[in-house]
Protein backbone atom coordinates (compact mmCIF):
# COMPACT_ATOMS: atom_id res chain seq x y z
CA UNK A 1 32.62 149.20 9.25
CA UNK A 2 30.36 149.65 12.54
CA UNK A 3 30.72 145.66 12.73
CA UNK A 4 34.26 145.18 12.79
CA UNK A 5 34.64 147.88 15.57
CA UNK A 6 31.79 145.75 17.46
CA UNK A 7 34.10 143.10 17.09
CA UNK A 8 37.22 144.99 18.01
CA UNK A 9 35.64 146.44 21.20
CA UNK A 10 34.68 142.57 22.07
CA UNK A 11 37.33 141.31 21.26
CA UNK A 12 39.47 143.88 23.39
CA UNK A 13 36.60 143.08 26.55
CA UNK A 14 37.04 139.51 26.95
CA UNK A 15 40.93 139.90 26.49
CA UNK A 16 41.01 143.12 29.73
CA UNK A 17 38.72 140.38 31.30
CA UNK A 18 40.77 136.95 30.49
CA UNK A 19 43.88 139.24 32.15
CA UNK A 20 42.33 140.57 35.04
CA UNK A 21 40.25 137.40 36.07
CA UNK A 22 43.28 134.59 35.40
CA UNK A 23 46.54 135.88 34.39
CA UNK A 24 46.85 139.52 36.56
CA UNK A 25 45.37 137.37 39.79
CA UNK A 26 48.55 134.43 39.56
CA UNK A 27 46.28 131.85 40.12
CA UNK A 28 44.77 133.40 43.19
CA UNK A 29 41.28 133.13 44.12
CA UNK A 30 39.14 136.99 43.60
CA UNK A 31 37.21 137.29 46.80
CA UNK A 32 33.74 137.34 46.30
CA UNK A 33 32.26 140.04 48.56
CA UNK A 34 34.46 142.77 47.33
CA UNK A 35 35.22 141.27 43.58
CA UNK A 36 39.08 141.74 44.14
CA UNK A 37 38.67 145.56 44.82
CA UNK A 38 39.92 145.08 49.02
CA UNK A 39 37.18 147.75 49.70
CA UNK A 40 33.14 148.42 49.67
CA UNK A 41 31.24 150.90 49.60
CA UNK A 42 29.17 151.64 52.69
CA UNK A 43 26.65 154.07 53.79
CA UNK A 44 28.55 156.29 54.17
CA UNK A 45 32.10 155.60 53.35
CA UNK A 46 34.39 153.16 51.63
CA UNK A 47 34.97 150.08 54.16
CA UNK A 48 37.87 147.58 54.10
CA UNK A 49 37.11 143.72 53.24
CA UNK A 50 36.81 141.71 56.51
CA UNK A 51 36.89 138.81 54.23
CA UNK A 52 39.76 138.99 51.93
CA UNK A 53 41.63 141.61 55.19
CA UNK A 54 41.75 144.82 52.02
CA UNK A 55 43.90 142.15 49.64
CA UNK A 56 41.72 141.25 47.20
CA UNK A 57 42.01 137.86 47.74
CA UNK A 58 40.87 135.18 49.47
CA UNK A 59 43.33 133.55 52.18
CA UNK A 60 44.59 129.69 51.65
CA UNK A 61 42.23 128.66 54.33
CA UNK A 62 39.10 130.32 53.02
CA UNK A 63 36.91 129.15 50.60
């Protein structure tokens, strides 16, 4: 019993995380230094990507 709902939790990981990291993103590339969130956290408060400008994404031009 336990072992199927180990499998079913897997199972439903990798599929959130096949969606999210290929089909959600339409080919787009996840910026790195935020990992697709547009934000980080700072000292003190939550600071917009320079990288990715708060998309998410990396530009055509980067990386």
């Amino acid at each position: 019993m336990y072992v199927r709902l180990i499998f079913i939790a897997l199972a439903a990981f990798f599929g959130v995380w096949i969606y999210r990291r290929f089909i959600a993103s339409g080919g787009k590339k996840v910026c790195p230094r935020c990992h697709g969130q547009g934000y980080w956290e700072g000292t003190r408060e939550r600071v917009t990507c320079d990288w990715c400008k708060g998309t998410g994404y990396l530009p055509k031009n980067k990386g």
